[in-house]
PDB file of N, CA and C in Angstrom:
ATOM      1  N   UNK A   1      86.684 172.048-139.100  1.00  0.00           N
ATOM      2  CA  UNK A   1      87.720 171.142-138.675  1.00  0.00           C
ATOM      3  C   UNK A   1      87.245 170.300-137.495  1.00  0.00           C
ATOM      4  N   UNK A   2      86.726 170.826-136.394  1.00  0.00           N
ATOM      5  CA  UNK A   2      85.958 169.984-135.156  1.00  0.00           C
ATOM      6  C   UNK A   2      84.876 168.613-135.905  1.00  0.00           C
ATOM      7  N   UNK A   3      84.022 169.360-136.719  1.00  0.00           N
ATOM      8  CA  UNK A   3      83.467 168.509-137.180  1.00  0.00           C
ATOM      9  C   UNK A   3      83.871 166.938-137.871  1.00  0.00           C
ATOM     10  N   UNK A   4      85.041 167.272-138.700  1.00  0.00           N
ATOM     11  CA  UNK A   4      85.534 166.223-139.210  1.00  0.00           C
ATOM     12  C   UNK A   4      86.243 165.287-138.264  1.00  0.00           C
ATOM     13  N   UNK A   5      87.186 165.583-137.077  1.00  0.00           N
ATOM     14  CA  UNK A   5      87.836 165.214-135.798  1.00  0.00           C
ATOM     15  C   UNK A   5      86.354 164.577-135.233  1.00  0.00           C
ATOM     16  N   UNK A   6      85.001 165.223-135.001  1.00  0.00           N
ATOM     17  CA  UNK A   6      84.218 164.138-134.257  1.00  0.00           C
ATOM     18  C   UNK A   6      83.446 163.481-135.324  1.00  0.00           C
ATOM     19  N   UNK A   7      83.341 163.160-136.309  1.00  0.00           N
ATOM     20  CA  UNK A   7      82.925 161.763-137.228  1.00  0.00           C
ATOM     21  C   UNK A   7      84.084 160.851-137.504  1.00  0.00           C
ATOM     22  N   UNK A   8      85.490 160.972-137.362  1.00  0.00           N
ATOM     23  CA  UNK A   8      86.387 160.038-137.609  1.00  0.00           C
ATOM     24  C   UNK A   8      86.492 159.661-135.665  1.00  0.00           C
ATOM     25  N   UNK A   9      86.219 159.803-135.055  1.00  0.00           N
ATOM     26  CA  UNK A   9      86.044 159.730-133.658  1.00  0.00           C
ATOM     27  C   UNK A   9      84.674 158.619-133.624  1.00  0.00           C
ATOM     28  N   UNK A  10      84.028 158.756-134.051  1.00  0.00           N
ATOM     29  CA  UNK A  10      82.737 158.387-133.766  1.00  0.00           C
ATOM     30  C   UNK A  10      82.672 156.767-134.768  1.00  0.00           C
ATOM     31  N   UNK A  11      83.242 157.543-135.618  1.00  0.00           N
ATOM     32  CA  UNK A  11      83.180 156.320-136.889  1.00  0.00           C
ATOM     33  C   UNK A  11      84.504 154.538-136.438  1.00  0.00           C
ATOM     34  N   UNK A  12      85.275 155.351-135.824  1.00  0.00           N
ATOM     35  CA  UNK A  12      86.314 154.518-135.011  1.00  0.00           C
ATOM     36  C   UNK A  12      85.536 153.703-133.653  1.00  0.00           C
ATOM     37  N   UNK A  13      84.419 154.717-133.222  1.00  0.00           N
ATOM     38  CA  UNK A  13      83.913 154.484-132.008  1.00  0.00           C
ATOM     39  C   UNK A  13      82.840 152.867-132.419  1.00  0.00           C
ATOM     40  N   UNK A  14      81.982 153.265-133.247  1.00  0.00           N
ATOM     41  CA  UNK A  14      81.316 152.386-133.963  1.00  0.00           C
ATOM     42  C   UNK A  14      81.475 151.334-134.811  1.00  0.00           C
ATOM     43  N   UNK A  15      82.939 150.950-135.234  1.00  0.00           N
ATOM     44  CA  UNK A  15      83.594 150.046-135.721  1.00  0.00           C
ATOM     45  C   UNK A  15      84.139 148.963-134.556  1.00  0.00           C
ATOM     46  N   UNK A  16      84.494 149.285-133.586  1.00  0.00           N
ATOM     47  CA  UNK A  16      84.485 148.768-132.499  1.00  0.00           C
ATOM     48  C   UNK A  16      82.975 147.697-132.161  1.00  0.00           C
ATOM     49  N   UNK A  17      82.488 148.634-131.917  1.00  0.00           N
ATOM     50  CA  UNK A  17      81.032 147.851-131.487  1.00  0.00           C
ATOM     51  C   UNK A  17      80.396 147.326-132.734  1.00  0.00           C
ATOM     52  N   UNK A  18      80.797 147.617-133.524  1.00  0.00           N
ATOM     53  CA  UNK A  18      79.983 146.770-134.557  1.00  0.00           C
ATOM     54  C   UNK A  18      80.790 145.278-135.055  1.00  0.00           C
ATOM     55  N   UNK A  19      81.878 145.400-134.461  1.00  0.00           N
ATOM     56  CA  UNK A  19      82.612 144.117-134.597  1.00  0.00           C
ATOM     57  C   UNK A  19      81.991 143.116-133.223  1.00  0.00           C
ATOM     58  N   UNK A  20      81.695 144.040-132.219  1.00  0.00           N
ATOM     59  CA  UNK A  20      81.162 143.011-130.759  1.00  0.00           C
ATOM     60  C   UNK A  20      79.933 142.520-131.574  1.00  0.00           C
ATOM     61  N   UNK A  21      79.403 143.578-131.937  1.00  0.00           N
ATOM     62  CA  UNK A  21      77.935 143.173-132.510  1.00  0.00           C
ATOM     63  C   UNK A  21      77.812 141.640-133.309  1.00  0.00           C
ATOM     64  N   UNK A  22      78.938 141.948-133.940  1.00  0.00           N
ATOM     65  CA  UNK A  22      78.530 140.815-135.195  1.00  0.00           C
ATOM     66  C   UNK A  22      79.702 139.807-134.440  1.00  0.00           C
ATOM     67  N   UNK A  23      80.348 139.302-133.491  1.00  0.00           N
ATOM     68  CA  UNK A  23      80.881 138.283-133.063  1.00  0.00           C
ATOM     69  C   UNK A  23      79.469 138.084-132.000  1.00  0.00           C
ATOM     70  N   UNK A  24      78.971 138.919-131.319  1.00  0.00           N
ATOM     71  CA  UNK A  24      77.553 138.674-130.813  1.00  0.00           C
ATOM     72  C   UNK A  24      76.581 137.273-131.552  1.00  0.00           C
ATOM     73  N   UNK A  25      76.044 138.121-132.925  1.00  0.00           N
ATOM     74  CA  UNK A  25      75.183 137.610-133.624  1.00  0.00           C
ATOM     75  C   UNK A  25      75.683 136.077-133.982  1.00  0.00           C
ATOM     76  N   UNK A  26      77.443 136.162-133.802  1.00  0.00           N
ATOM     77  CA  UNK A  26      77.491 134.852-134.769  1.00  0.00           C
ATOM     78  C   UNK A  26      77.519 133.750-133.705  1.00  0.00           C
ATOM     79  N   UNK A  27      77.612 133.932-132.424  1.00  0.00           N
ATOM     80  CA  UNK A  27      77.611 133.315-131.320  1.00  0.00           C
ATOM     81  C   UNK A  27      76.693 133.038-131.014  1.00  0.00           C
ATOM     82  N   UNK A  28      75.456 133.885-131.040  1.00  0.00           N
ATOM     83  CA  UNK A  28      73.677 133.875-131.382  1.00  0.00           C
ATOM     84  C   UNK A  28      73.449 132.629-131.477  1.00  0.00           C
ATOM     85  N   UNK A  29      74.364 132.757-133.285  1.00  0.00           N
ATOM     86  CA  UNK A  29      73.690 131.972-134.024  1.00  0.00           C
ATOM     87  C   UNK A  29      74.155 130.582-134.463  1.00  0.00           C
ATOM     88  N   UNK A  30      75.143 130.231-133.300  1.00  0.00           N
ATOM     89  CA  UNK A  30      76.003 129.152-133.378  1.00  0.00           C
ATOM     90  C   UNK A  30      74.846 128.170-132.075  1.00  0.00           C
ATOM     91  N   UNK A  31      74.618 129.353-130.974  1.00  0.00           N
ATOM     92  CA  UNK A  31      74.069 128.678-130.050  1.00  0.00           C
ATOM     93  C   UNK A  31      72.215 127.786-130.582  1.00  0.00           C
ATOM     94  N   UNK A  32      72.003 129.137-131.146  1.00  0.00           N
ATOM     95  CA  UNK A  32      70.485 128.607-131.449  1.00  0.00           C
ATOM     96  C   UNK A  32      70.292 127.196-132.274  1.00  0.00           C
ATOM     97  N   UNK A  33      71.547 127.152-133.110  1.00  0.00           N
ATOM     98  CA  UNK A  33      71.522 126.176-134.350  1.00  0.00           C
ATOM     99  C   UNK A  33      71.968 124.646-132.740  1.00  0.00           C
ATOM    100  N   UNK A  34      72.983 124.465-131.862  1.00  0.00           N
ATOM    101  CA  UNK A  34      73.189 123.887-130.815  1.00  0.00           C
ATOM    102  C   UNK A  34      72.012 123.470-129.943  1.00  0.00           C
ATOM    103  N   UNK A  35      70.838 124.471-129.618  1.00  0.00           N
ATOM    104  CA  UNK A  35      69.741 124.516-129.101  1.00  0.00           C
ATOM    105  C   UNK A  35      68.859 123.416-129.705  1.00  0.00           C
ATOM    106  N   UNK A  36      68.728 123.878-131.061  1.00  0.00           N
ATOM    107  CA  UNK A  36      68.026 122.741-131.931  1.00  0.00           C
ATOM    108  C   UNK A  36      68.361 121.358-131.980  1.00  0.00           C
ATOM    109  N   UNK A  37      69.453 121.491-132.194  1.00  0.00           N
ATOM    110  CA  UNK A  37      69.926 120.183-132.630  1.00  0.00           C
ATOM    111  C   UNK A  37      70.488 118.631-131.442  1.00  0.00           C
ATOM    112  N   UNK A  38      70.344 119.469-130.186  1.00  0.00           N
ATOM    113  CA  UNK A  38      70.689 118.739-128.924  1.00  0.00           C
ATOM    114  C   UNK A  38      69.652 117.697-128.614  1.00  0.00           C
ATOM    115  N   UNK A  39      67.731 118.502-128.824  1.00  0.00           N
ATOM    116  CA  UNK A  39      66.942 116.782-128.400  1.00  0.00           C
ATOM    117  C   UNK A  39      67.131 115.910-129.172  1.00  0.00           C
ATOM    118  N   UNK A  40      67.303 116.319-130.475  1.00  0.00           N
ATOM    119  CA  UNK A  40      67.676 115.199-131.632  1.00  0.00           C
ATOM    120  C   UNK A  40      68.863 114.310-130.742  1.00  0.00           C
ATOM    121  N   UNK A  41      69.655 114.524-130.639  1.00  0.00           N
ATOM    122  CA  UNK A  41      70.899 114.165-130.170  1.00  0.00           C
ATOM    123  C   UNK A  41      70.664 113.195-129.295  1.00  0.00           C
ATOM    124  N   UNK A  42      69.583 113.675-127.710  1.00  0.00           N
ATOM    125  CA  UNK A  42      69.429 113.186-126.931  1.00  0.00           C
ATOM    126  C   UNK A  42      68.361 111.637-127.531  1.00  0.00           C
ATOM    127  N   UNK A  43      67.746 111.994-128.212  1.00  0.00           N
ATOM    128  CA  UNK A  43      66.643 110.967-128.814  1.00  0.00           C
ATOM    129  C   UNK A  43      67.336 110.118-129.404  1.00  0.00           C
ATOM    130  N   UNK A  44      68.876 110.678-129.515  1.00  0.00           N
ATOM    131  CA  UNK A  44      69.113 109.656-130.803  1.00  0.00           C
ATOM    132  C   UNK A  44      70.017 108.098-129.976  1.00  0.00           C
ATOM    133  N   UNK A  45      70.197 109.029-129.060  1.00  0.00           N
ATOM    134  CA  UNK A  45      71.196 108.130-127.663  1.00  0.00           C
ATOM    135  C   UNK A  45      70.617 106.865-126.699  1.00  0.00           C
ATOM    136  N   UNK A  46      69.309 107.425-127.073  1.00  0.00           N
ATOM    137  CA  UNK A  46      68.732 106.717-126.001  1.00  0.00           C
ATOM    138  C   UNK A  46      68.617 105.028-126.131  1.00  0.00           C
ATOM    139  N   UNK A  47      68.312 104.614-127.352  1.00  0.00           N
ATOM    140  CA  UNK A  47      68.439 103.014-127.633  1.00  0.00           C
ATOM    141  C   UNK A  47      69.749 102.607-126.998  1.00  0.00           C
ATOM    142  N   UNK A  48      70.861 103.575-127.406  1.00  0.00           N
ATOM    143  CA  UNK A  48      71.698 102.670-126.883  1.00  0.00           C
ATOM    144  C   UNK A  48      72.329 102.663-125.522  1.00  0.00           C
ATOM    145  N   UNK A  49      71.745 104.047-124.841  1.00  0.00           N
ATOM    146  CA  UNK A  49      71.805 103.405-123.327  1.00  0.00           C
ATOM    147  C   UNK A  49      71.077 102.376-122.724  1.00  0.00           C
ATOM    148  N   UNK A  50      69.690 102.283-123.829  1.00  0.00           N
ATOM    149  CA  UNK A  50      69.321 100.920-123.282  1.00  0.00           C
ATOM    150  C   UNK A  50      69.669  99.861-123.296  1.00  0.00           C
ATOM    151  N   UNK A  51      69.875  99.442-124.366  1.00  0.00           N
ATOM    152  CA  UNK A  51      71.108  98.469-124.497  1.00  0.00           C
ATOM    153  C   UNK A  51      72.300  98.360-123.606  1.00  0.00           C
ATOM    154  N   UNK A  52      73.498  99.437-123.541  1.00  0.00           N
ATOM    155  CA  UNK A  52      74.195  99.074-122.706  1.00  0.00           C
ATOM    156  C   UNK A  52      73.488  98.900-121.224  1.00  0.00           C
ATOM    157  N   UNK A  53      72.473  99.409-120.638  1.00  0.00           N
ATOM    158  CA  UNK A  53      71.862  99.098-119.557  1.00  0.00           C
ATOM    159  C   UNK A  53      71.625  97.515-119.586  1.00  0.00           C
ATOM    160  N   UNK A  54      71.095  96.846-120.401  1.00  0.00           N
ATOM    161  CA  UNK A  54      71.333  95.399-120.640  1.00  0.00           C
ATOM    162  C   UNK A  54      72.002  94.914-120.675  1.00  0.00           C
ATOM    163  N   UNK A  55      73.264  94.732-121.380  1.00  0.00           N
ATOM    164  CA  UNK A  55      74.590  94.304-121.414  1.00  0.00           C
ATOM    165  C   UNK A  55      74.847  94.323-119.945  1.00  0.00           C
ATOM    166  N   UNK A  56      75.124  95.764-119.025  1.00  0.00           N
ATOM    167  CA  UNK A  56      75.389  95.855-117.763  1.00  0.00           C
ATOM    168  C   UNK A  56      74.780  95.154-116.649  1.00  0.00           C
ATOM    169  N   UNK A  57      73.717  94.473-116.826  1.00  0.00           N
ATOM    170  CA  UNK A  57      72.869  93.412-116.357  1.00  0.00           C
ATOM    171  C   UNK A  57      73.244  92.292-116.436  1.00  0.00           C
ATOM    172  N   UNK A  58      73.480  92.204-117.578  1.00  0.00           N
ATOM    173  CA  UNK A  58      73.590  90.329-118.011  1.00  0.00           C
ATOM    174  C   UNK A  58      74.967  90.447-117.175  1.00  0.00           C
ATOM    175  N   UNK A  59      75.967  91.402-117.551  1.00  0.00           N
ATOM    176  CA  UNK A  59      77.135  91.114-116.939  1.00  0.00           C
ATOM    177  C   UNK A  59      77.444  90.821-115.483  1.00  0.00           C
ATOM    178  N   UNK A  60      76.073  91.416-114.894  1.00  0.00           N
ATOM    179  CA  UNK A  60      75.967  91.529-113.297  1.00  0.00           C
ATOM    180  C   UNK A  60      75.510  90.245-113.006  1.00  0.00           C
ATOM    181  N   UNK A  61      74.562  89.150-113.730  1.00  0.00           N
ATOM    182  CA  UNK A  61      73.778  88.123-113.203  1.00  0.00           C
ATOM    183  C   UNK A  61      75.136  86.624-113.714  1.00  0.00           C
ATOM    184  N   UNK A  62      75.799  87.534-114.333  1.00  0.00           N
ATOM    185  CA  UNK A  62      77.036  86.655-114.798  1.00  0.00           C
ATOM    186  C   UNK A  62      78.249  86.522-113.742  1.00  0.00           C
ATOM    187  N   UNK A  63      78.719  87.646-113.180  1.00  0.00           N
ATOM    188  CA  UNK A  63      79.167  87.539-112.257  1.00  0.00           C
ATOM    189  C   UNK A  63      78.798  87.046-110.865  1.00  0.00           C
ATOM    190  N   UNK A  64      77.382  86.992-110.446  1.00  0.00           N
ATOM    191  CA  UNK A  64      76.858  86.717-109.718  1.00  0.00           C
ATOM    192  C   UNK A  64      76.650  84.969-109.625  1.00  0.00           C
ATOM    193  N   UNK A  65      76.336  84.697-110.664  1.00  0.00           N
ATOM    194  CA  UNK A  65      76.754  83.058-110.961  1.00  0.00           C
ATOM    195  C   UNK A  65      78.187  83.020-110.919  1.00  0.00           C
ATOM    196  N   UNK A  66      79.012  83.096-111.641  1.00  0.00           N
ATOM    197  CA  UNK A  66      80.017  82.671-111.042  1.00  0.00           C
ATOM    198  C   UNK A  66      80.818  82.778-109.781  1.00  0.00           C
ATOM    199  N   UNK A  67      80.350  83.853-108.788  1.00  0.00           N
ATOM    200  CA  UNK A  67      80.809  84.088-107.575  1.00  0.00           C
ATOM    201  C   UNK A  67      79.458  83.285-106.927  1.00  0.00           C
ATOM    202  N   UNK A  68      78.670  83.046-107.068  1.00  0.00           N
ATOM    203  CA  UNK A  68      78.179  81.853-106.353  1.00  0.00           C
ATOM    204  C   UNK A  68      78.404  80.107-106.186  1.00  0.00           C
ATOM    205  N   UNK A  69      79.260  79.996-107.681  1.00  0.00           N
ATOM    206  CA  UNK A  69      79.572  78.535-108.650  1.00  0.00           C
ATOM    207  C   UNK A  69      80.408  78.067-107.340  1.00  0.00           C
ATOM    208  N   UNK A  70      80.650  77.079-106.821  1.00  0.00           N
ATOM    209  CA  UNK A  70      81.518  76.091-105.777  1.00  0.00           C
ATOM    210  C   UNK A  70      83.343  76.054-106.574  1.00  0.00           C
ATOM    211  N   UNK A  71      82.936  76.140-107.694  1.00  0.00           N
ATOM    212  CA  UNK A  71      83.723  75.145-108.825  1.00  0.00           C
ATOM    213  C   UNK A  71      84.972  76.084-108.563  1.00  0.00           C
ATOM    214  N   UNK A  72      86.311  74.854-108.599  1.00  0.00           N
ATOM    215  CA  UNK A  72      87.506  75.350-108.848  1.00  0.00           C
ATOM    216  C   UNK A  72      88.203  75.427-110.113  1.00  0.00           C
ATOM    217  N   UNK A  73      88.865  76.993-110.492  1.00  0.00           N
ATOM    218  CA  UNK A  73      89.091  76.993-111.484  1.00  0.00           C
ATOM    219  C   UNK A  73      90.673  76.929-111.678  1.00  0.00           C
ATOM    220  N   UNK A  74      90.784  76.216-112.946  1.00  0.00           N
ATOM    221  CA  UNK A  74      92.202  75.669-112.902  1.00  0.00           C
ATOM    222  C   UNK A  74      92.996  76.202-113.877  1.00  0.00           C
ATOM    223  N   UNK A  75      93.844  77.210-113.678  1.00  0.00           N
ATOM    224  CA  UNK A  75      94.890  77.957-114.674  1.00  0.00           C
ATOM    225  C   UNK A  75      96.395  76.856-115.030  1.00  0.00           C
ATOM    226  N   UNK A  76      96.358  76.987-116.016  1.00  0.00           N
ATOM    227  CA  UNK A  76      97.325  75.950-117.107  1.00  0.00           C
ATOM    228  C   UNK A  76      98.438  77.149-116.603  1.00  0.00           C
ATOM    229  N   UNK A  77      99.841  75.879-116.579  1.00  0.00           N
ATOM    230  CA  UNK A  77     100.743  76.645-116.636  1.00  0.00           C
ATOM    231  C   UNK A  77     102.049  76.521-117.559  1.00  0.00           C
ATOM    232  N   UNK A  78     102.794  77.333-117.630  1.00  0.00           N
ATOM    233  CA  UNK A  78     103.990  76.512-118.562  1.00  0.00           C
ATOM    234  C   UNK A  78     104.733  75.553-118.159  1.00  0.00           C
ATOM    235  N   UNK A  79     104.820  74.306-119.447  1.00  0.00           N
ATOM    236  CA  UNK A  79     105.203  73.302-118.807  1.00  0.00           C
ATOM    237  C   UNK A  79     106.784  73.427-118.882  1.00  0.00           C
ATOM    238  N   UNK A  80     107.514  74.327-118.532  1.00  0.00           N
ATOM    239  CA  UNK A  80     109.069  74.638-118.776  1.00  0.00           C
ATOM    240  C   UNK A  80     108.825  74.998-117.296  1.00  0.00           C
ATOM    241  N   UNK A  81     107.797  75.496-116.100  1.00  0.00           N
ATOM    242  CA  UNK A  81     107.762  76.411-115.580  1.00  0.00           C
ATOM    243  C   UNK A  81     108.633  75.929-114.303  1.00  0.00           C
ATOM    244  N   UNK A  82     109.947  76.281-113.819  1.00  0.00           N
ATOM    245  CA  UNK A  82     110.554  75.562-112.903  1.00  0.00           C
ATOM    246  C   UNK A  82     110.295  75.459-111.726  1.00  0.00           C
ATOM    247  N   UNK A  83     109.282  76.129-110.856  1.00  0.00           N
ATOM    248  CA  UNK A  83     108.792  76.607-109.808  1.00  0.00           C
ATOM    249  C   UNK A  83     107.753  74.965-109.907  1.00  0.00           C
ATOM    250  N   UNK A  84     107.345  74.922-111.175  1.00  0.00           N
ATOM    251  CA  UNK A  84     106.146  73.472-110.579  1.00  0.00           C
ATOM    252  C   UNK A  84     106.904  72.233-110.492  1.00  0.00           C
ATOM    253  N   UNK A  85     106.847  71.710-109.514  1.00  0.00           N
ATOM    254  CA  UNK A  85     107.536  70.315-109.060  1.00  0.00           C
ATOM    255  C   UNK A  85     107.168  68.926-109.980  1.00  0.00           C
ATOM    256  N   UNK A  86     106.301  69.202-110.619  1.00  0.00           N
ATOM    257  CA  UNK A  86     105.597  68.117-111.164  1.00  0.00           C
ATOM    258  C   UNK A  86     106.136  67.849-112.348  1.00  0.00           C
ATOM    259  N   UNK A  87     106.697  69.091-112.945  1.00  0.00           N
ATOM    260  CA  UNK A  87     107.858  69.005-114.473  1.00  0.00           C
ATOM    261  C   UNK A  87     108.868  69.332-114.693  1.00  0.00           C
ATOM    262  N   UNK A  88     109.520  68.305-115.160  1.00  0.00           N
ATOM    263  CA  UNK A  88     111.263  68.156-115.092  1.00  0.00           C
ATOM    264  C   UNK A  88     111.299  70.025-116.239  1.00  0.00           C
ATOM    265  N   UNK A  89     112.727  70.138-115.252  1.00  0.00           N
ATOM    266  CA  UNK A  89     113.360  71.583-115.231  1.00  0.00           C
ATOM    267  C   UNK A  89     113.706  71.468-117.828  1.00  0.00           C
ATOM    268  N   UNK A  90     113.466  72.221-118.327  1.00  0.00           N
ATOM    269  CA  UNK A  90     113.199  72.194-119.804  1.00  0.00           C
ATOM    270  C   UNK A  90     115.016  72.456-120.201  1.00  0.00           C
ATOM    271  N   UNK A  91     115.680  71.664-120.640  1.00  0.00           N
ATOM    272  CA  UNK A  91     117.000  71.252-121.455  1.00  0.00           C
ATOM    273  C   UNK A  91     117.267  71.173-122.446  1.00  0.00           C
ATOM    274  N   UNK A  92     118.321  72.398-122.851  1.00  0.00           N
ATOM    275  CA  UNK A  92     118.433  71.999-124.132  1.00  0.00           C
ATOM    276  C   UNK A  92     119.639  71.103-125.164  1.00  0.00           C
TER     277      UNK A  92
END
């Protein structure tokens, strides 16, 4: 009778850990497959940070001309707009 009480003991004991075990392995093997596949990833990115690194340039030498330009810029407004003195108030 002892005997049978310590293999259903043991067998309970080892079902336990064999479930860590194998959430272990599959975590393993989630990471290793992640491991691999990340320089790809990184290699694959890289054109187009260069690119946007360009874009982010042009945009800088663009702004830079125009915050250097003298020129006044002239926003259109509505011609209903009653605040501008220059156009009769819009009637209907």
């Amino acid at each position: 009778m002892l005997a049978i009480a310590t293999a259903t003991a043991t067998t309970t004991g080892t079902t336990g850990m064999d479930m860590l075990m194998l959430v272990g392995a599959i975590f393993g093997l989630i990471l290793t497959v992640l491991w691999i596949l990340v320089p790809f990833a990184l290699f694959g990115i890289k054109p187009l940070l260069r690119e946007l690194i360009t874009e982010q340039r042009r945009g800088n030498e663009l702004a830079a001309r125009i915050a250097a330009s003298p020129t006044q810029v002239v926003v259109a407004t509505d011609p209903r707009d009653p605040r501008d003195p220059r156009v009769e108030p819009y009637v209907r």
